[in-house]
C-alpha atoms as a PDB file:
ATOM      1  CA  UNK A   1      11.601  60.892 150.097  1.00  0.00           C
ATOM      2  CA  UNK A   2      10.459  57.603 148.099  1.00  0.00           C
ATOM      3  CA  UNK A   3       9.557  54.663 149.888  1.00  0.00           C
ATOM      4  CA  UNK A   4       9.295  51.075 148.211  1.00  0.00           C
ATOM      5  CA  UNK A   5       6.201  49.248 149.180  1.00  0.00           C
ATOM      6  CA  UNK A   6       7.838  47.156 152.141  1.00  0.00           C
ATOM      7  CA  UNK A   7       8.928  50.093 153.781  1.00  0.00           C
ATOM      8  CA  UNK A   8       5.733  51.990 153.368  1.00  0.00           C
ATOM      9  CA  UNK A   9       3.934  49.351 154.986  1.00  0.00           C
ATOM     10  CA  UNK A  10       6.451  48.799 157.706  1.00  0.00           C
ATOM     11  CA  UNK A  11       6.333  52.600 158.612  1.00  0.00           C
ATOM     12  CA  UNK A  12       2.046  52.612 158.141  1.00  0.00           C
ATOM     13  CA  UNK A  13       2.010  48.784 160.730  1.00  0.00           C
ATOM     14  CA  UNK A  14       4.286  51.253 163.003  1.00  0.00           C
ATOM     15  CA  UNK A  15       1.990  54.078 163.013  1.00  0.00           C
ATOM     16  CA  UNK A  16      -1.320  51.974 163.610  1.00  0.00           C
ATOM     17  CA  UNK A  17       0.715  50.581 166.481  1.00  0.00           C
ATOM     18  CA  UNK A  18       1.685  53.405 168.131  1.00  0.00           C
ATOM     19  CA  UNK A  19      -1.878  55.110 167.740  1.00  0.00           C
ATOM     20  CA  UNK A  20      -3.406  51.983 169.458  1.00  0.00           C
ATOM     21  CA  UNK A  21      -0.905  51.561 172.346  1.00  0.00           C
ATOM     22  CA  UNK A  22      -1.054  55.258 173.079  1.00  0.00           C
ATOM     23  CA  UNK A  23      -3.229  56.308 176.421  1.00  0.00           C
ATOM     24  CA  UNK A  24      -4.267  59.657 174.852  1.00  0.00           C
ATOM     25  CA  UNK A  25      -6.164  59.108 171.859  1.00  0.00           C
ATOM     26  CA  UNK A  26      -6.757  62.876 171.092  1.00  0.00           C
ATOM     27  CA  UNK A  27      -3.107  63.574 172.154  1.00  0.00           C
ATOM     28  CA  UNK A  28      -1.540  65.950 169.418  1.00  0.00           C
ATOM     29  CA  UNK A  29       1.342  63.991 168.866  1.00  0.00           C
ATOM     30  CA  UNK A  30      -1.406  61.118 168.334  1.00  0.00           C
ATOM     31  CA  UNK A  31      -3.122  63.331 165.874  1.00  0.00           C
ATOM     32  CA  UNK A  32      -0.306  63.963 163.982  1.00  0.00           C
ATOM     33  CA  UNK A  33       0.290  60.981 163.130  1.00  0.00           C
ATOM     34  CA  UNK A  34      -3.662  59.988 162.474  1.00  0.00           C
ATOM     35  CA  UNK A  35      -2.994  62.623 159.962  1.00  0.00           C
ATOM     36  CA  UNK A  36       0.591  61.061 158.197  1.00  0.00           C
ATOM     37  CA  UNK A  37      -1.336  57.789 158.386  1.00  0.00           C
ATOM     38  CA  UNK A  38      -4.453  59.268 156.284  1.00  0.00           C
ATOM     39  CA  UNK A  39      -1.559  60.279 153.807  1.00  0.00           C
ATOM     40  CA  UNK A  40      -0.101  57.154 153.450  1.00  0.00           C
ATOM     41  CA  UNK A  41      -2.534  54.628 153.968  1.00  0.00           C
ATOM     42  CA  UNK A  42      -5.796  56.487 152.503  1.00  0.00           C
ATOM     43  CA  UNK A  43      -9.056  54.811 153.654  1.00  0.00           C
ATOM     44  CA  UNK A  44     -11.344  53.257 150.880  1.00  0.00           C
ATOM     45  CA  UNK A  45     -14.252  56.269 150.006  1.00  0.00           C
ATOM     46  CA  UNK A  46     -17.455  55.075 152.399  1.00  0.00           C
ATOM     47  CA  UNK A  47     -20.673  53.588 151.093  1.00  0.00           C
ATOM     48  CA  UNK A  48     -23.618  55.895 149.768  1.00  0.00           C
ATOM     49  CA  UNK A  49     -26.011  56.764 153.186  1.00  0.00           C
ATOM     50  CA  UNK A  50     -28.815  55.391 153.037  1.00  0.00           C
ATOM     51  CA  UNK A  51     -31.800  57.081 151.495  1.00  0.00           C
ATOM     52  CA  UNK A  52     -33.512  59.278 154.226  1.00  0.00           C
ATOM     53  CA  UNK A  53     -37.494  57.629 155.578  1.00  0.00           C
ATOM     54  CA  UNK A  54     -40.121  57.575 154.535  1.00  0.00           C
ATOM     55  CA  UNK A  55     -42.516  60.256 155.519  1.00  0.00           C
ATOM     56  CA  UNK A  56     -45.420  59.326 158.347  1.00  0.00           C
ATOM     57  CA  UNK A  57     -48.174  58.004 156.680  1.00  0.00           C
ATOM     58  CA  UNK A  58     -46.623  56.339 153.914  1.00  0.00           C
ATOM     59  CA  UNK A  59     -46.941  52.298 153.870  1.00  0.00           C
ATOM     60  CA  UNK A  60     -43.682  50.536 153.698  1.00  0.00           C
ATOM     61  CA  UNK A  61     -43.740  47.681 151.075  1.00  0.00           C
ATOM     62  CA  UNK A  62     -41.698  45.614 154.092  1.00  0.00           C
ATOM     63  CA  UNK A  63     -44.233  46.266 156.671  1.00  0.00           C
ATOM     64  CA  UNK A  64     -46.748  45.144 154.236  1.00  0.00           C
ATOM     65  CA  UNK A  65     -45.199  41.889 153.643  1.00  0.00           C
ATOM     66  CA  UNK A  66     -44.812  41.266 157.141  1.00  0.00           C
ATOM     67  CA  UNK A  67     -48.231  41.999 158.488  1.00  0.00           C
ATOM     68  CA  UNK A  68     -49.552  39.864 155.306  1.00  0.00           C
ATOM     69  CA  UNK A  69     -47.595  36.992 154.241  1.00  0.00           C
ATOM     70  CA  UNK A  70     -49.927  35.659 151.873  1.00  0.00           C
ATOM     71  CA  UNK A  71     -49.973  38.598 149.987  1.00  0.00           C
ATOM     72  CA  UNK A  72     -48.443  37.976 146.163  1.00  0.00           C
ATOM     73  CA  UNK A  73     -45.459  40.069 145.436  1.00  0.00           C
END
């Protein structure tokens, strides 16, 4: 089955609809279509995480600044 671009985005604006109006949000019928949705409409690939902290002990170059403004960078 192709779809031209209108219709794709008719049927994806339907789906998003129907997910939101629902009651049951983890529904199977609701999850079926979370799942048609994630094939039409894929979602843009999330940000890196950020990098994991800093081990206790370890000065923070933020902290520093803020306890001494003067401080030259």
């Amino acid at each position: 089955m192709n779809l031209d671009d209108s219709e794709k985005a008719a049927l994806v604006e339907l789906i998003r609809d129907t997910i939101a109006a629902d009651r049951f949000p983890l529904a199977p019928r609701i999850k079926i279509l979370r799942a048609i949705l994630a094939k039409l409409a894929p979602q843009p690939p999330r940000p890196e995480p950020l990098p994991p902290p800093k081990p206790p002990g370890e000065r923070s170059v933020v902290l520093a600044r803020i306890r001494n403004p003067r401080r030259p960078r």
